[in-house]
N, C-alpha and C. Protein backbone atom coordinates (compact mmCIF):
# COMPACT_ATOMS: atom_id res chain seq x y z
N UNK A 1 0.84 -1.18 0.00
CA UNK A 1 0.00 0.00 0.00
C UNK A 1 0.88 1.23 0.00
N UNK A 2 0.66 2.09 -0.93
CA UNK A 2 0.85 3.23 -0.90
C UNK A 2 0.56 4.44 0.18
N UNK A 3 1.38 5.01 0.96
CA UNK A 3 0.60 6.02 1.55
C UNK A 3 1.51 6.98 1.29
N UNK A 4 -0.06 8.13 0.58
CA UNK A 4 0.93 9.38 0.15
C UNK A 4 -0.35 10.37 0.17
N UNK A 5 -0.74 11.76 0.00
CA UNK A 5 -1.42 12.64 -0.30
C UNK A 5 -1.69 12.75 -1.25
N UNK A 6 -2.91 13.61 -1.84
CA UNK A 6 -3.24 14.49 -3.05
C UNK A 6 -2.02 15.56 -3.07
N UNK A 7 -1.65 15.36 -4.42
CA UNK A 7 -0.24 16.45 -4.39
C UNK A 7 -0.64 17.57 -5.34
N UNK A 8 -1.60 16.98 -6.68
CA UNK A 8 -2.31 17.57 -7.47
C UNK A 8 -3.00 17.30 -8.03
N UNK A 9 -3.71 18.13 -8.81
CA UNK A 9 -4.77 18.12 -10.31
C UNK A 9 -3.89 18.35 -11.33
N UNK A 10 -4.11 17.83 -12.45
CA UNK A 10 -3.43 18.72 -13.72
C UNK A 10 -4.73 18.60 -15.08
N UNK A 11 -5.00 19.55 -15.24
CA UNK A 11 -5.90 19.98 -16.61
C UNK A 11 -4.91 20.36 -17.94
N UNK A 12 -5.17 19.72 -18.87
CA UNK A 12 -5.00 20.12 -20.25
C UNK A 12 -5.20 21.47 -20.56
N UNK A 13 -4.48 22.36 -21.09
CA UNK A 13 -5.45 23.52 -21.65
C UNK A 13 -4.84 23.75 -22.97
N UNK A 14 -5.44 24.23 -24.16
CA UNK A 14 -5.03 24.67 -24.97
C UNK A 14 -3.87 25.79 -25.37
N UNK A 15 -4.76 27.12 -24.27
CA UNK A 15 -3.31 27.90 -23.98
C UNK A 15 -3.53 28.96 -22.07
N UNK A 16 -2.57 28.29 -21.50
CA UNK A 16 -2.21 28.58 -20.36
C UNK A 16 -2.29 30.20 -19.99
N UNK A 17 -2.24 30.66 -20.42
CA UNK A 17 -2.46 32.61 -20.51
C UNK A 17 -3.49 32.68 -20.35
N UNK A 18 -4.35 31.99 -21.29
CA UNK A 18 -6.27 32.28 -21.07
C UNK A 18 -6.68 31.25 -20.07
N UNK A 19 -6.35 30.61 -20.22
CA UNK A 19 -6.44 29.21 -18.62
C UNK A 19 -6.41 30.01 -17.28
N UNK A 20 -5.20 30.67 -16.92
CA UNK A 20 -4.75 31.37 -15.49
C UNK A 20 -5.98 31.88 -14.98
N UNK A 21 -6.40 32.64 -15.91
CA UNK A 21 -7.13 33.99 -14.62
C UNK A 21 -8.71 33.05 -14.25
N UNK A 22 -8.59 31.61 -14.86
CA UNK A 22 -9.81 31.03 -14.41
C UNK A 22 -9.22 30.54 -12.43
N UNK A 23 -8.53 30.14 -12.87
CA UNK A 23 -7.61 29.70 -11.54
C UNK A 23 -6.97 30.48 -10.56
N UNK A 24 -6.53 31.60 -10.76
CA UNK A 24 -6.18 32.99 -10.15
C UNK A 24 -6.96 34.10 -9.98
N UNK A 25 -7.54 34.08 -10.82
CA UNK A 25 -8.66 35.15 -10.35
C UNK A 25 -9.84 34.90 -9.67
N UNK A 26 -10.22 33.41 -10.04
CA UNK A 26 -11.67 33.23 -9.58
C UNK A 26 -11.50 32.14 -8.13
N UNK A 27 -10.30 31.49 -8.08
CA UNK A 27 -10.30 30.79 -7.30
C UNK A 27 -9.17 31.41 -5.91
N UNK A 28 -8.50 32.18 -6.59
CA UNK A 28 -6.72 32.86 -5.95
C UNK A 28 -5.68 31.85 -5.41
N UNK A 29 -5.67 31.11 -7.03
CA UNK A 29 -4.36 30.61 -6.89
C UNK A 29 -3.31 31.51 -7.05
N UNK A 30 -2.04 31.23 -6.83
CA UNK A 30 -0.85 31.78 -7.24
C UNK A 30 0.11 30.38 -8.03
N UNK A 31 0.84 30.81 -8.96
CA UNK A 31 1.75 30.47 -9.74
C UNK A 31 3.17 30.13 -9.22
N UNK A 32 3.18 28.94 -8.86
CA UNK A 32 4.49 28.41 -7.83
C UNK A 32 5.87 28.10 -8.57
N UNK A 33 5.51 27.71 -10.16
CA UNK A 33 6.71 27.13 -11.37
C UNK A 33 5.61 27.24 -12.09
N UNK A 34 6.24 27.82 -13.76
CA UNK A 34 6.47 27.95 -14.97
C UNK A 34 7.08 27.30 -15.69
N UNK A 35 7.24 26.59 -16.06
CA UNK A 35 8.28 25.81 -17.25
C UNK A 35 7.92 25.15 -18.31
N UNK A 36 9.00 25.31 -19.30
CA UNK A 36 8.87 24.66 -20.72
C UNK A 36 9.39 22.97 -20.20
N UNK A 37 8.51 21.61 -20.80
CA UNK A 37 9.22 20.48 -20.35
C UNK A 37 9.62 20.15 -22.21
N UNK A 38 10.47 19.96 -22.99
CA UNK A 38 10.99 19.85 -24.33
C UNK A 38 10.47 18.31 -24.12
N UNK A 39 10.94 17.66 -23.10
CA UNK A 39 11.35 15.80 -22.97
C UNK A 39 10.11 15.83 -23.25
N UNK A 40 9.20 16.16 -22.41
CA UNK A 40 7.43 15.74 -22.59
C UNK A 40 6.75 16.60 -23.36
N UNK A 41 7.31 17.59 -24.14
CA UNK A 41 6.86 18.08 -25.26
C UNK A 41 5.48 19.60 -24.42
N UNK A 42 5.73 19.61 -23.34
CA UNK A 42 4.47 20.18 -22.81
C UNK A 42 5.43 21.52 -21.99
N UNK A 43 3.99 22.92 -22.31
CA UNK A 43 4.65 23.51 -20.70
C UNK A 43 3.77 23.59 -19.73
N UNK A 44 4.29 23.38 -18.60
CA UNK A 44 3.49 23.74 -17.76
C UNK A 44 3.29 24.22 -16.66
N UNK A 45 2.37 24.58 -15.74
CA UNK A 45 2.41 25.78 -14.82
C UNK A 45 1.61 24.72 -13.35
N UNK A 46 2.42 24.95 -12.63
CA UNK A 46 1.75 24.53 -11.02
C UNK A 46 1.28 25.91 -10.23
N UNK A 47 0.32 25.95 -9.53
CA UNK A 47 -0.47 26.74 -8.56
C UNK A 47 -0.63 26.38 -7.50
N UNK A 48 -0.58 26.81 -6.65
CA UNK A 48 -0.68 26.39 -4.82
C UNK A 48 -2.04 26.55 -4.77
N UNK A 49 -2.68 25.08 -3.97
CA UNK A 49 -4.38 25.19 -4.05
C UNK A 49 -4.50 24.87 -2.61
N UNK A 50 -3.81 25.59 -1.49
CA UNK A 50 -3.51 24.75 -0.34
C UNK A 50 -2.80 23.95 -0.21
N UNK A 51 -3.19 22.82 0.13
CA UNK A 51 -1.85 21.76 0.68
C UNK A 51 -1.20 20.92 -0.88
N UNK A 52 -2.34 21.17 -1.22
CA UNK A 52 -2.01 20.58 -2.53
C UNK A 52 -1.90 21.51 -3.95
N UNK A 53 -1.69 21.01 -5.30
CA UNK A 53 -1.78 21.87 -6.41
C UNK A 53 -2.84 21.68 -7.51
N UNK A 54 -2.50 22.83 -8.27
CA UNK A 54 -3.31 22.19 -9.96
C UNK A 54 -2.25 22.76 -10.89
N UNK A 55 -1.98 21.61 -11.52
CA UNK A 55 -1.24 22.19 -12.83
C UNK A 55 -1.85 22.19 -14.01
N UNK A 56 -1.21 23.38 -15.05
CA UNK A 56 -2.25 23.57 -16.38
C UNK A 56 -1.05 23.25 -17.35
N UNK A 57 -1.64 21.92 -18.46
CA UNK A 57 -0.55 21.44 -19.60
C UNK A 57 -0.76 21.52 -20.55
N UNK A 58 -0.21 22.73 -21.58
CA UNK A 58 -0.37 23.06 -22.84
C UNK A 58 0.65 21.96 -23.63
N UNK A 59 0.15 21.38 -24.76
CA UNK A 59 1.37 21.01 -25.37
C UNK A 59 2.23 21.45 -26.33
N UNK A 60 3.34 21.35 -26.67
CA UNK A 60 3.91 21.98 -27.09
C UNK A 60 4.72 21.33 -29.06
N UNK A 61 4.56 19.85 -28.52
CA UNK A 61 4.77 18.59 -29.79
C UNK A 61 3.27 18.39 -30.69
N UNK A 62 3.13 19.02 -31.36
CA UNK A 62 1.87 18.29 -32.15
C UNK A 62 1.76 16.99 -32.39
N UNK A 63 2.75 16.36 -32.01
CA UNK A 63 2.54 14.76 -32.00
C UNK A 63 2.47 14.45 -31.22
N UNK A 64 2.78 14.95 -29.89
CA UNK A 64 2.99 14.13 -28.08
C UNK A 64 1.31 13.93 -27.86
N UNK A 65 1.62 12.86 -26.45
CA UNK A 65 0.38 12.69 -25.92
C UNK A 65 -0.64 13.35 -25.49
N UNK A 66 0.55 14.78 -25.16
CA UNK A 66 -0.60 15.99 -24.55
C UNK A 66 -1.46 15.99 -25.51
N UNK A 67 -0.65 16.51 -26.66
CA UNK A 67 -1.52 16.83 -28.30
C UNK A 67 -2.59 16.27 -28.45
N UNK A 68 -2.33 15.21 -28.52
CA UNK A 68 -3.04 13.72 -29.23
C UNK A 68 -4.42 13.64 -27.97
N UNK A 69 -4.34 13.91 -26.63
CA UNK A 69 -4.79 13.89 -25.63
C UNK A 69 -6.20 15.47 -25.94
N UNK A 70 -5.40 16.33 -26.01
CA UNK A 70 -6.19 17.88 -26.30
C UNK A 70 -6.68 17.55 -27.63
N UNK A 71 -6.51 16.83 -28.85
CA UNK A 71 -7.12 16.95 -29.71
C UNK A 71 -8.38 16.04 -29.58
N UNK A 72 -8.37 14.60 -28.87
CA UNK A 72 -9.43 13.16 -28.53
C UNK A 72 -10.12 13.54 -28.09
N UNK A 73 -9.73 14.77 -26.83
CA UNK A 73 -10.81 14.92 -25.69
C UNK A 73 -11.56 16.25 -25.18
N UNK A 74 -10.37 17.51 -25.59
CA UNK A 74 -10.64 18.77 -25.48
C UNK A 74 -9.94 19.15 -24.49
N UNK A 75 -9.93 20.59 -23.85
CA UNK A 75 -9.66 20.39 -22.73
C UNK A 75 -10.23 19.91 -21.51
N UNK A 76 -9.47 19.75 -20.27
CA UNK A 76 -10.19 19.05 -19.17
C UNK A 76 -9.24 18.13 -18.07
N UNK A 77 -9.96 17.46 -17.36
CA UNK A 77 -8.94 16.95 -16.55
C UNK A 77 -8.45 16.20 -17.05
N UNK A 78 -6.58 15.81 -16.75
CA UNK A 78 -5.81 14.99 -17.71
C UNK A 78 -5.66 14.00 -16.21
N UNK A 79 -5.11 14.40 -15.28
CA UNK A 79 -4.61 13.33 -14.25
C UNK A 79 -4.66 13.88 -12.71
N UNK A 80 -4.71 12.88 -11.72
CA UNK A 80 -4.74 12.72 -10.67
C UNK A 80 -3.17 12.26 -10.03
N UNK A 81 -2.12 13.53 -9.35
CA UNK A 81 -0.88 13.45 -8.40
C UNK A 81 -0.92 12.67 -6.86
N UNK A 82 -0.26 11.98 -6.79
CA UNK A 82 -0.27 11.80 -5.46
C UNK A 82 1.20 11.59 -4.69
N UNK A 83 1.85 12.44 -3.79
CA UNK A 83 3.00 12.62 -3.30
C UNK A 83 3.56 11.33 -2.45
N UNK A 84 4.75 10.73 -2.61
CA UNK A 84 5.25 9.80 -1.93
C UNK A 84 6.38 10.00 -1.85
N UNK A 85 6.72 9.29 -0.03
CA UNK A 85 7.88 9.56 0.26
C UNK A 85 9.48 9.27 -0.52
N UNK A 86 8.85 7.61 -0.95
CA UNK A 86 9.94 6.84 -1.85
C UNK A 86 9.72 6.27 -3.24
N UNK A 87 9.78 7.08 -4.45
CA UNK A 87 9.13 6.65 -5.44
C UNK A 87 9.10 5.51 -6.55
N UNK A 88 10.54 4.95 -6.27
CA UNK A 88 11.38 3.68 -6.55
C UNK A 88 10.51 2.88 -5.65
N UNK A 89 10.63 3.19 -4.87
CA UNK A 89 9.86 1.62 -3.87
C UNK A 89 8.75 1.32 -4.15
N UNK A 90 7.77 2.71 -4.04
CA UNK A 90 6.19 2.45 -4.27
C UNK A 90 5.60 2.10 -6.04
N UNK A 91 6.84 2.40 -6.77
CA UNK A 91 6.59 1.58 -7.82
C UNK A 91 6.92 0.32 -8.03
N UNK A 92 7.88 -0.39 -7.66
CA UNK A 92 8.15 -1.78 -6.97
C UNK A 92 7.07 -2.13 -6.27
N UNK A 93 6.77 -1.64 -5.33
CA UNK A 93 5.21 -2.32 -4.60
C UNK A 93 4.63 -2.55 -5.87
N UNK A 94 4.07 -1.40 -5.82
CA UNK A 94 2.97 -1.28 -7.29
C UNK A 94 2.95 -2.73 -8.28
N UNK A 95 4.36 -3.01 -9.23
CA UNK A 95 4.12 -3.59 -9.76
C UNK A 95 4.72 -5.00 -8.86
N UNK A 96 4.48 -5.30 -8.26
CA UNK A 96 4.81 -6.95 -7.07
C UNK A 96 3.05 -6.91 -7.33
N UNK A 97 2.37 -5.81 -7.43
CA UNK A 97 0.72 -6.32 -6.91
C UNK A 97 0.32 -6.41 -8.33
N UNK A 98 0.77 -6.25 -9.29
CA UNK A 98 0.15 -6.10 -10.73
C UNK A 98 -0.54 -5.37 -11.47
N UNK A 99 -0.28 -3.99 -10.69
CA UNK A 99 -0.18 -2.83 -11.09
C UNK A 99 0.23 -2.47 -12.80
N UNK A 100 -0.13 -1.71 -13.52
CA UNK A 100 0.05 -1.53 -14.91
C UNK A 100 0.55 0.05 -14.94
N UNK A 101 1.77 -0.19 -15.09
CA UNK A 101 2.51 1.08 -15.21
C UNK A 101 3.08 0.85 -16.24
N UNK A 102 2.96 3.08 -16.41
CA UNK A 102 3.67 3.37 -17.87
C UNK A 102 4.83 3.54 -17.44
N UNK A 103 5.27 4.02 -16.56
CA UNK A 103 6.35 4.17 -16.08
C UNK A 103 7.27 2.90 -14.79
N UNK A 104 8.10 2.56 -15.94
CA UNK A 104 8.48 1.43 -14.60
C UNK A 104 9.75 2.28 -13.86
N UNK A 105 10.54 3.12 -14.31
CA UNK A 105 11.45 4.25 -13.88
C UNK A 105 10.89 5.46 -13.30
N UNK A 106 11.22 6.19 -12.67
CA UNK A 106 11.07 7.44 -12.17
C UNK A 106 11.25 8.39 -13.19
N UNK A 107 10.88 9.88 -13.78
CA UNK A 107 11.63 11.00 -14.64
C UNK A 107 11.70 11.90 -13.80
N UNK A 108 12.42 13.01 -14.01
CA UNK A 108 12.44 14.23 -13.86
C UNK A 108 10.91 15.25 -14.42
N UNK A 109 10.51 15.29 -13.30
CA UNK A 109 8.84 16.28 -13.72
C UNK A 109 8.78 17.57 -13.80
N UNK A 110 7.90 18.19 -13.65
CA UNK A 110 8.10 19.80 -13.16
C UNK A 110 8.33 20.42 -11.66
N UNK A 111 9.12 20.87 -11.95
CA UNK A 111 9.97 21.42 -10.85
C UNK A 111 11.18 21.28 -10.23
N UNK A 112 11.32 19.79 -11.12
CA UNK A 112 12.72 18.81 -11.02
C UNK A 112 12.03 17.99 -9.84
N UNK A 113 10.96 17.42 -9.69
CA UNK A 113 10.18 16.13 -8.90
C UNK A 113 10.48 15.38 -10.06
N UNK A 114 10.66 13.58 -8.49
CA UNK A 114 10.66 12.37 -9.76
C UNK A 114 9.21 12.27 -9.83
N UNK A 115 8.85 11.70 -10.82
CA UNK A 115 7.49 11.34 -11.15
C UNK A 115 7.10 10.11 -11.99
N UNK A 116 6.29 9.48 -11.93
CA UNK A 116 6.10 8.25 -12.59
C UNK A 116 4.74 8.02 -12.99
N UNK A 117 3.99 7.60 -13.83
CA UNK A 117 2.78 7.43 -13.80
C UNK A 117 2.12 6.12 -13.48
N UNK A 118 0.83 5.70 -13.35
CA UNK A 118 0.25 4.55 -13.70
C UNK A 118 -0.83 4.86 -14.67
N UNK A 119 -0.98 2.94 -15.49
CA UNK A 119 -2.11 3.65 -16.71
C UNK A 119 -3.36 3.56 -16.19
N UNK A 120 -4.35 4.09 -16.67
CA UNK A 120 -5.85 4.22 -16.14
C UNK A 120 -6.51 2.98 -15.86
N UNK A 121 -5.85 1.57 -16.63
CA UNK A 121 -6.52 0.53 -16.75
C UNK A 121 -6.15 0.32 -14.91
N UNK A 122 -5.24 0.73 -14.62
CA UNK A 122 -5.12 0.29 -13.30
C UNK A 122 -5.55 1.13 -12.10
N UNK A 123 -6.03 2.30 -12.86
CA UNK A 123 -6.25 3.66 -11.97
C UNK A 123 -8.20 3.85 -11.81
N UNK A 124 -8.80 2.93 -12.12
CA UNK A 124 -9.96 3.24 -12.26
C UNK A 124 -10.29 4.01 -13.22
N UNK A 125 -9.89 4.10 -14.05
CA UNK A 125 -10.30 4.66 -15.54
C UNK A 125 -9.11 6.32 -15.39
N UNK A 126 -8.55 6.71 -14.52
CA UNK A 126 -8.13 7.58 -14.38
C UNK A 126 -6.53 7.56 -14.44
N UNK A 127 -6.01 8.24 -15.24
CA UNK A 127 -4.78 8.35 -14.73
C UNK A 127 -3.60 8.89 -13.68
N UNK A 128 -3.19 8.46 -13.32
CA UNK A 128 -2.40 8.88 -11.66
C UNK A 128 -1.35 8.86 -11.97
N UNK A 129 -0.64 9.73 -11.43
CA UNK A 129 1.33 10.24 -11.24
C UNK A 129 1.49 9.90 -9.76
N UNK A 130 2.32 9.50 -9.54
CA UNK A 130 3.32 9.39 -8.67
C UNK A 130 4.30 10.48 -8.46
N UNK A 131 4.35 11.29 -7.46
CA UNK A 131 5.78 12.33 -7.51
C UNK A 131 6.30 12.12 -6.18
N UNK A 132 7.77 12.27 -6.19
CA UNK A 132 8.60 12.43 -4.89
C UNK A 132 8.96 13.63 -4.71
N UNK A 133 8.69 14.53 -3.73
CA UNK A 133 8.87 16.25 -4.19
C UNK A 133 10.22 16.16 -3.94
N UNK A 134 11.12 15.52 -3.30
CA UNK A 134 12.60 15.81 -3.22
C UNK A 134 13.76 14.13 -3.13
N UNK A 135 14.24 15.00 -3.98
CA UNK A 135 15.61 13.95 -4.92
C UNK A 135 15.79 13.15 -3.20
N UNK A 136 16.49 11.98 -2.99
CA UNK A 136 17.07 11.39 -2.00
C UNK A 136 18.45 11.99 -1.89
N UNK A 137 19.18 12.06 -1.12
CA UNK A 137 20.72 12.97 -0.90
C UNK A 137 21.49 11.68 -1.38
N UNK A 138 22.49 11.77 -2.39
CA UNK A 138 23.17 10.89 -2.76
C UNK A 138 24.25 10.42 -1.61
């Protein structure tokens, strides 16, 4: 078993400029990281929603998944974060139980968090990330 928190939301948006002031103005988030991700073809923006976040993912690859994802579905919710202490391990759990992950490695996410996903078939139709908010000290 996993035990970790809601770390975030992340919504698709077409373009993040007109996205914000739904989230900042109407709700008063603030803007915690900005970044271009090239590897995942996406940029994207995290907001402090309390204890937890929402991030907004424009894509940036007309071929990546975001793309392919914003073009199938529109915008909307893309995935469900959940923060863990050890993210190597709890994906090892994960797949010992038969878990269906896209990610059997950890990446580098936004903000420089590892992150990993699982696929929806295993998520209840939903897709879920895995993030470790901080590297282990070598």
């Amino acid at each position: 078993m996993i035990e970790g928190h809601l770390h975030h939301v992340a919504y698709v948006v077409a373009d993040i400029d007109e996205a914000l002031p739904s989230f900042t103005e109407r709700y008063g988030m603030t803007v915690s990281v900005r970044e271009m991700m090239p590897a995942q073809g996406v940029e994207a923006v995290m907001m402090s929603a309390g204890p937890a976040g929402v991030e907004l993912i424009r894509p940036t690859d007309p071929d990546g998944a975001i793309a392919r994802f914003l073009a199938s579905r529109g915008p909307g919710l893309h995935h469900v974060a959940y923060a863990v202490d050890d993210i190597q391990a709890a994906l090892t759990g994960l797949a010992h139980e038969g878990v269906e992950l896209i990610d059997a490695e950890p990446r580098v996410g936004l903000g420089g968090h590892l992150v990993a996903f699982v696929h929806p078939r295993s998520g209840m139709g939903a897709l879920t990330e895995l993030v470790q908010d901080h590297h282990p000290a070598p």
